[in-house]
Protein backbone atom coordinates (compact mmCIF):
# COMPACT_ATOMS: atom_id res chain seq x y z
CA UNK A 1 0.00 0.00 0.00
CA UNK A 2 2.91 2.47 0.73
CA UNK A 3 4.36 2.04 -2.90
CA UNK A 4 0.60 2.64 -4.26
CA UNK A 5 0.57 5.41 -2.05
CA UNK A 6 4.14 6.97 -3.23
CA UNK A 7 3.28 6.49 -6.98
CA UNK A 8 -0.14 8.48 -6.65
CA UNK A 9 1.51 11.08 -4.41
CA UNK A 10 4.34 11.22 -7.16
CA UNK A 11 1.63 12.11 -9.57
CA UNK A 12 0.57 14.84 -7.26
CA UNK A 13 -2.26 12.95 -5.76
CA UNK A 14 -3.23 14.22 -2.31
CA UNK A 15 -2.29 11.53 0.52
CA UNK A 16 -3.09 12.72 3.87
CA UNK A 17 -2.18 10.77 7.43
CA UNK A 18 -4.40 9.26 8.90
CA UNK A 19 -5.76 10.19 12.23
CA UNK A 20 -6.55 7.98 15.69
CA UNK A 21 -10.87 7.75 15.14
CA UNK A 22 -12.48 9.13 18.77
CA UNK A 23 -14.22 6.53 21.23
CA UNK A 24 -17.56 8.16 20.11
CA UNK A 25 -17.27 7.37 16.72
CA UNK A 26 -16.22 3.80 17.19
CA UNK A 27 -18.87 3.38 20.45
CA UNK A 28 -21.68 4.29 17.16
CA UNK A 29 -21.22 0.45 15.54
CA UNK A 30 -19.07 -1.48 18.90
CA UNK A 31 -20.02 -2.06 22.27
CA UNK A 32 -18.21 -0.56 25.10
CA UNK A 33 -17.09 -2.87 26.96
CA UNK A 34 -15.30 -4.59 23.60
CA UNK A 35 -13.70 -1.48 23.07
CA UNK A 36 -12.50 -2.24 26.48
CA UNK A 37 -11.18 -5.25 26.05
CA UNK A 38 -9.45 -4.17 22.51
CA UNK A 39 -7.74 -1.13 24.31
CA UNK A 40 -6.07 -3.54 27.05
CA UNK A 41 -4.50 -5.11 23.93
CA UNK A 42 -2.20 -2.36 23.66
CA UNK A 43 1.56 -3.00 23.75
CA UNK A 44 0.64 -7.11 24.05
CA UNK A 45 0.60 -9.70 20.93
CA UNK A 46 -2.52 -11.82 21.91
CA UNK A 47 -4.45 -14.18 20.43
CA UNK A 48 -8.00 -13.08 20.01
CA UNK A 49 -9.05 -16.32 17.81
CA UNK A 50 -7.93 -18.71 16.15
CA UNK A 51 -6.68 -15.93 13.01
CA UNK A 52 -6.97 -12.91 14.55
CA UNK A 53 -4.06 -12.34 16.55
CA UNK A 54 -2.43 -8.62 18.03
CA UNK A 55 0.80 -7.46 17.84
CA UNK A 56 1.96 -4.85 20.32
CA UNK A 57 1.06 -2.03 18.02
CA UNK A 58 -2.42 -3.23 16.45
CA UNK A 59 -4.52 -1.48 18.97
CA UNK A 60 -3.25 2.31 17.72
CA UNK A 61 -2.91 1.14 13.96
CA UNK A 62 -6.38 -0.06 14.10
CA UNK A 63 -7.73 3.09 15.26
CA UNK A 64 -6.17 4.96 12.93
CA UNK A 65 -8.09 2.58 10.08
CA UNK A 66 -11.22 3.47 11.59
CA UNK A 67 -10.01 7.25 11.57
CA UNK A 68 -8.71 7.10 8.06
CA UNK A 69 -12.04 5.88 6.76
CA UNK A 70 -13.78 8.67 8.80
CA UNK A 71 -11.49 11.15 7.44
CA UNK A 72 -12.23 10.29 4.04
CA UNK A 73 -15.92 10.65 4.80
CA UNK A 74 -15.68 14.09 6.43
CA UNK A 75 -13.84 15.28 3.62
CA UNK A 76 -16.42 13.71 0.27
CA UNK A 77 -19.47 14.69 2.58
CA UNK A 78 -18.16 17.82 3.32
CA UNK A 79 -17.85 18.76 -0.35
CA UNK A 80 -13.85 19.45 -0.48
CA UNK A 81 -13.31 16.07 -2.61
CA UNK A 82 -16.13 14.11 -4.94
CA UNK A 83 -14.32 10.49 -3.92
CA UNK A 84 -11.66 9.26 -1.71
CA UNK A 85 -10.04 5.95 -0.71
CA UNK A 86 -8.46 5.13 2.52
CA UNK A 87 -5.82 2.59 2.34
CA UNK A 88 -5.87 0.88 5.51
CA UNK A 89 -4.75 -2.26 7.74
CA UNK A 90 -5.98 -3.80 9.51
CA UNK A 91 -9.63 -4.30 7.64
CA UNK A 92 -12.52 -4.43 9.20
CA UNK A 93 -15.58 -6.09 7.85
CA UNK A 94 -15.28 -8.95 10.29
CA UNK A 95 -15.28 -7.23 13.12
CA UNK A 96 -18.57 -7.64 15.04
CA UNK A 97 -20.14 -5.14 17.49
CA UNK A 98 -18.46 -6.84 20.58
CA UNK A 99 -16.34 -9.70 18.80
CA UNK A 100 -13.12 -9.52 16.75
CA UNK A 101 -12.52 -12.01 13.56
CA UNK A 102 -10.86 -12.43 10.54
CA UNK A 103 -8.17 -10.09 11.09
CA UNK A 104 -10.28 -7.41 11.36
CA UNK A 105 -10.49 -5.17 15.26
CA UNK A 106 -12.47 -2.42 14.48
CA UNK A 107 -15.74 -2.61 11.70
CA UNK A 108 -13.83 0.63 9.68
CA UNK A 109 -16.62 0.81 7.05
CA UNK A 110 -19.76 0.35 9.35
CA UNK A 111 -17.42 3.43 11.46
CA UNK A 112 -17.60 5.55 8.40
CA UNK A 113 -21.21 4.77 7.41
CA UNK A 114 -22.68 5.64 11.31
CA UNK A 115 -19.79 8.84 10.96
CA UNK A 116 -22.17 9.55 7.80
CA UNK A 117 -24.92 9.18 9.14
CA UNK A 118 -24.52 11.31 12.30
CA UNK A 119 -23.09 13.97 9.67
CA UNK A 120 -26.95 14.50 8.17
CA UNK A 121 -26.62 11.66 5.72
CA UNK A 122 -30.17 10.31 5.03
CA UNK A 123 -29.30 6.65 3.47
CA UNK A 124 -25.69 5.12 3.48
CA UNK A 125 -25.05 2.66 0.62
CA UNK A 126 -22.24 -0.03 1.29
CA UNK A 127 -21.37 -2.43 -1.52
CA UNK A 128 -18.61 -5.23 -0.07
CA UNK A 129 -16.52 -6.81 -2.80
CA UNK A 130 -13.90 -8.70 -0.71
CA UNK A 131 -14.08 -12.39 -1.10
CA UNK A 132 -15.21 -12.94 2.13
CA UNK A 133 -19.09 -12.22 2.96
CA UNK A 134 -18.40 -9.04 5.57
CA UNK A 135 -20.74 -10.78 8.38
CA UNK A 136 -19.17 -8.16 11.21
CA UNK A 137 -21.20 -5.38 8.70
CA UNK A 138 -24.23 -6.83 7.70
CA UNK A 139 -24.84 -7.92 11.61
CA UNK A 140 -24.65 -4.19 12.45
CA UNK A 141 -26.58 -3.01 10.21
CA UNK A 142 -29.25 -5.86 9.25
CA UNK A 143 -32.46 -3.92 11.34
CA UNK A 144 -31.42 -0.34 9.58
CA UNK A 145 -33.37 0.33 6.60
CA UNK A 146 -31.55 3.85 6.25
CA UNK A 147 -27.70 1.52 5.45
CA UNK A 148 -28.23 -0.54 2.85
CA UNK A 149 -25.94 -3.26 2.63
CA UNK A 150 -24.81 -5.17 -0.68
CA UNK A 151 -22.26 -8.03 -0.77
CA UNK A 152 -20.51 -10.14 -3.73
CA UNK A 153 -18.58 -13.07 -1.94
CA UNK A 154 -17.61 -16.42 -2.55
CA UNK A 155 -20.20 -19.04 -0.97
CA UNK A 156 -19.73 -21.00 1.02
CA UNK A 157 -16.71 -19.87 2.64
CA UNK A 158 -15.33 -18.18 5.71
CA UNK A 159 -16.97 -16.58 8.01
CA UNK A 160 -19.91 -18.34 6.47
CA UNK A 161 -22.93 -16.02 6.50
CA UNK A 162 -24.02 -14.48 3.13
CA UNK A 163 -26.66 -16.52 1.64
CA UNK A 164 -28.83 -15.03 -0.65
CA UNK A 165 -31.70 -15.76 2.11
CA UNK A 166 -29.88 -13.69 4.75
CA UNK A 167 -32.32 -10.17 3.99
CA UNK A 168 -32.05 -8.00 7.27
CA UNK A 169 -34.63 -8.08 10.08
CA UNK A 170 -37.32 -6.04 10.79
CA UNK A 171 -37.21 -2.75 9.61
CA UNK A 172 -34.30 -3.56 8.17
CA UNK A 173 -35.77 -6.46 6.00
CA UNK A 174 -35.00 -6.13 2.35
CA UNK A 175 -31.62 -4.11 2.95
CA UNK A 176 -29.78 -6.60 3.07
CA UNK A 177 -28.31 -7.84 0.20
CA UNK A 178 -26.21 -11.08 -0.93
CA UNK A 179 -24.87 -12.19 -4.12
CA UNK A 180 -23.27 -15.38 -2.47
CA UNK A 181 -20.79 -16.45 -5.69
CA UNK A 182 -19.77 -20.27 -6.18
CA UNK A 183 -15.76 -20.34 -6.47
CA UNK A 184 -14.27 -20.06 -9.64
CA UNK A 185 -16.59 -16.89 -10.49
CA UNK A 186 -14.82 -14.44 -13.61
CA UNK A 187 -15.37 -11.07 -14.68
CA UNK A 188 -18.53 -11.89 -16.50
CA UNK A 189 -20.39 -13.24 -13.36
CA UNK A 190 -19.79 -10.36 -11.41
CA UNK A 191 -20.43 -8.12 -13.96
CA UNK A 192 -23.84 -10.05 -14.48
CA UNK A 193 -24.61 -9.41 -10.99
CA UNK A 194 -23.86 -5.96 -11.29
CA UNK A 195 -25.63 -5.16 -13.82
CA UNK A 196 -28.68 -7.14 -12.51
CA UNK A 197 -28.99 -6.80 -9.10
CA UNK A 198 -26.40 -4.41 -7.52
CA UNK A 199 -26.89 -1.59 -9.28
CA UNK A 200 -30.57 -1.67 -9.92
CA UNK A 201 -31.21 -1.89 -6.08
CA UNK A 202 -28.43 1.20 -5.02
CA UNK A 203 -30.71 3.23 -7.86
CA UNK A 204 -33.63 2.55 -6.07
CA UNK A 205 -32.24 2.88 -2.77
CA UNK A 206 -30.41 6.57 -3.63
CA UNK A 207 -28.10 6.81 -0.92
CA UNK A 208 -26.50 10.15 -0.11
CA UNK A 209 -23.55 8.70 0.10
CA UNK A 210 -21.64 5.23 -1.64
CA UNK A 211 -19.28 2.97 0.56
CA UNK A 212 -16.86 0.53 -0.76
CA UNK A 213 -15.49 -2.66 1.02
CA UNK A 214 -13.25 -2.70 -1.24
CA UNK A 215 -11.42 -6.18 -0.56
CA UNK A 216 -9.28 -7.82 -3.11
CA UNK A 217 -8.90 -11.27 -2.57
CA UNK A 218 -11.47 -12.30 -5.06
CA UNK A 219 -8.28 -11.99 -7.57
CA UNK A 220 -7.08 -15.11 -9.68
CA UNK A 221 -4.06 -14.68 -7.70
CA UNK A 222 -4.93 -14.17 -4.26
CA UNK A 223 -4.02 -16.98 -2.41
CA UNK A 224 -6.58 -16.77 0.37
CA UNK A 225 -10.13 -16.86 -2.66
CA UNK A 226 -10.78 -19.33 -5.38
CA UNK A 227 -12.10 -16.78 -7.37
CA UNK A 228 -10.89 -15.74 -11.09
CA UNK A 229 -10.88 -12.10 -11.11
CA UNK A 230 -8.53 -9.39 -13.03
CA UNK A 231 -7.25 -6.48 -11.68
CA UNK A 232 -9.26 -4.51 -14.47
CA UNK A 233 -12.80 -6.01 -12.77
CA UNK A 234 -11.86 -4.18 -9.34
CA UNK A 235 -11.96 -0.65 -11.63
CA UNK A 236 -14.88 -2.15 -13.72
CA UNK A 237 -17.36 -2.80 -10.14
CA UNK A 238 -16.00 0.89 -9.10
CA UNK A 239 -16.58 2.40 -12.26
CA UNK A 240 -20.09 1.13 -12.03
CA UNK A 241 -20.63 2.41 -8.29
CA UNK A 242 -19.07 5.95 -9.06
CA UNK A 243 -21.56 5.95 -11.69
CA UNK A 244 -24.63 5.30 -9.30
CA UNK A 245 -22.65 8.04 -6.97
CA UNK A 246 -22.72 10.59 -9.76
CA UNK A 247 -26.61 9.84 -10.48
CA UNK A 248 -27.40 9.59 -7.02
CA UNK A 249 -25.66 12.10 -4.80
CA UNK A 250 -23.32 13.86 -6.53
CA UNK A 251 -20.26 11.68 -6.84
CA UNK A 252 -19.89 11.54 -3.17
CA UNK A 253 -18.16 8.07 -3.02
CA UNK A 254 -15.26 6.29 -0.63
CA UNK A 255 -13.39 3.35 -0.82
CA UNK A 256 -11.97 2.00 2.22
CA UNK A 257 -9.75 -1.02 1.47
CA UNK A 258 -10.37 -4.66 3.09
CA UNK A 259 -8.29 -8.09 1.91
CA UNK A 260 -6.21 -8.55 -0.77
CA UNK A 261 -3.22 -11.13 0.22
CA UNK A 262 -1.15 -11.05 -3.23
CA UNK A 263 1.36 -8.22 -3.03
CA UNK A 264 1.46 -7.53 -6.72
CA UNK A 265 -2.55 -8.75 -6.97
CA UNK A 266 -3.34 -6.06 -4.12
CA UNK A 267 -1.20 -3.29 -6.27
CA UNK A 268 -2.43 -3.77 -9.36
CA UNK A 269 -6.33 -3.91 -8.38
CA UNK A 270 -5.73 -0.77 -6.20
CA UNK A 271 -4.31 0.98 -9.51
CA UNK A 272 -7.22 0.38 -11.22
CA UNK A 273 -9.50 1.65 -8.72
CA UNK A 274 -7.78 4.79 -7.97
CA UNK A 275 -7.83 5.62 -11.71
CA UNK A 276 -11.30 4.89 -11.82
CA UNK A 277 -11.76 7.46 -9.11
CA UNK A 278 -9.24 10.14 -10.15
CA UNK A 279 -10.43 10.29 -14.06
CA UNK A 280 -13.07 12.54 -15.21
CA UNK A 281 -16.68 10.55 -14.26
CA UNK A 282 -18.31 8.30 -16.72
CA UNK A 283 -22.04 7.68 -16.98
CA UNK A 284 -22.66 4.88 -15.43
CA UNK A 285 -24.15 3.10 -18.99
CA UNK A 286 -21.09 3.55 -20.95
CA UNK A 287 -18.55 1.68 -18.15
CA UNK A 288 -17.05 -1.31 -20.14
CA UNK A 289 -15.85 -4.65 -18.63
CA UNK A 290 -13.74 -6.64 -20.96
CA UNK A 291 -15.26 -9.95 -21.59
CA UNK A 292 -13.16 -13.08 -20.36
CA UNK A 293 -14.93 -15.66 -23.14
CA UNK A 294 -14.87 -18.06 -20.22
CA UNK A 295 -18.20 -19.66 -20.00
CA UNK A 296 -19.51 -19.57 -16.20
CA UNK A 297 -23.40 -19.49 -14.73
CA UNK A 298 -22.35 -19.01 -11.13
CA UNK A 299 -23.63 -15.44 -11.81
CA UNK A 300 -26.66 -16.04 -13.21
CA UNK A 301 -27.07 -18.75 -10.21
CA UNK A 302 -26.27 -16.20 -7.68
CA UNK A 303 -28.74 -13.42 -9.49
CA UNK A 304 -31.69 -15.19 -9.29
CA UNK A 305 -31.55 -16.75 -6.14
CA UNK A 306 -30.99 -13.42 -4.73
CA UNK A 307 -34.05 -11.85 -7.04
CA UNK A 308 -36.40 -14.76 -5.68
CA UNK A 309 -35.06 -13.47 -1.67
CA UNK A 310 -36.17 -10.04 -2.43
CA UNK A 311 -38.71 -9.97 -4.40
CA UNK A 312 -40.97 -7.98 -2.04
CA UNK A 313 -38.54 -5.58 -1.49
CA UNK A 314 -37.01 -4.39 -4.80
CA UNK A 315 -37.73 -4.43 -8.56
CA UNK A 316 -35.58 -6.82 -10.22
């Protein structure tokens, strides 16, 4: 992430430091007596579970994920900068309201979307394309029908939540949204999905504001998926979200990074997603993905079971 980082600031790219996110704003989405227990973890390497494990220092970096990804939101919602992405570790769509997992301490995108929300946001939009289902997000948000929450993820696989069943509860029914993926999914599947479910719903929804897990270990290379997808798909699915941003509420868009376990994998796909968000905005209809000719209906499997969930929420 620091060589991204250095190249974009080379080409005269604002980077900015992140800073420590406040008790308050992480006390919005986690409980406070896990914050607590996380805290005590400073300056000791513990294991938390079986893969989530602290180092002396992961207590102050992790804050300062959470803060980067608020900082990026203060900044789009506050109208100084149409997109931004915060490039953070640890990630965070694991983390549950009083539980840590999968590497992930603090929930840094359900941080930014509450941040949003307490900053006069109306609806918060988060689409989640890391490999893994984020099940520390959609538990936080399942009863809010003002956070919609949409996630492309290879099923069935760790943490195991994300079927296309799995629709929110109670007021929060039908905002809720899972494209559960077989493994071996390509470009084409997930652009099918796209194009059929994810971005139909977010134009219905019309968030104020678009949030992207953006994980990338759904990448032929990662080591971690068993998914088959290029580096030029990760600008492709952000292309097609800027483009809802830009119909929807003015552009305002962040990306706030998640897995992604191949170094040059990880670079590559985070290229392509910052020059998606630093070139001149596309409408969202004339965004091109570049066909793979590999022949694959785990999309169109994943679509409909997902159209026959919801149904009675959206039109599909």
């Amino acid at each position: 992430m620091d060589v991204v980082a250095s190249r974009w600031r080379a080409r005269g790219t604002e980077i900015i430091a992140p800073r420590a996110a406040t008790r308050e704003q992480l006390a919005r989405v986690h409980d406070s007596d896990y914050l607590r227990r996380i805290s005590e973890t400073t300056g000791r390497a513990l294991a938390l579970d079986q893969d989530t494990y602290t180092s002396p220092e992961s207590h102050d970096i992790a804050l300062l994920a959470a803060g980067a990804a608020v900082d990026a939101v203060e900044r789009v919602m506050g109208g100084s900068h149409r997109s931004a992405m915060a490039l953070v570790r640890p990630p965070g769509h694991h983390a549950e309201r009083n539980r840590a997992m999968g590497f992930c301490l603090f929930n840094n995108v359900a941080v930014a979307a509450a941040h949003a929300r307490a900053a006069g946001a109306a609806r918060v939009a988060i689409v989640d394309y890391d490999v893994h289902h984020g099940n520390g997000t959609q538990h936080i948000f399942e009863s809010d029908p003002n956070v919609l929450y949409i996630s492309t993820h290879q099923y069935p696989y760790y943490p195991g939540t994300g079927s296309a069943d799995e629709v929110g509860v109670g007021r929060g029914t039908g905002f809720t949204v899972n494209l559960p993926l077989e493994a071996g999914a390509v470009d084409d599947d997930y652009q099918l999905v796209f194009s059929s479910v994810v971005i139909p719903v977010l134009l219905q929804f019309e968030p104020d504001l678009v949030l992207v897990s953006a994980g990338f270990d759904a990448h032929e290379h990662d080591p971690l998926g068993g998914m088959r997808l290029s580096s030029a798909a990760f600008g492709a699915m952000t292309a097609d979200l800027r483009g809802v941003a830009e119909e929807c509420c003015r552009g305002r868009l962040v990306a706030v990074t998640e897995g992604g376990y191949d170094l040059h994998a990880l670079a590559a796909s985070m290229e392509a997603v910052l020059e998606t968000l630093s070139t001149p905005a596309l409408d969202r209809h004339a965004v091109r993905w570049a066909p793979t000719g590999i022949a694959s209906e785990r999309g169109q499997i994943s679509a409909d079971a997902t159209r026959r969930a919801l149904r009675a929420n959206w039109t599909l």
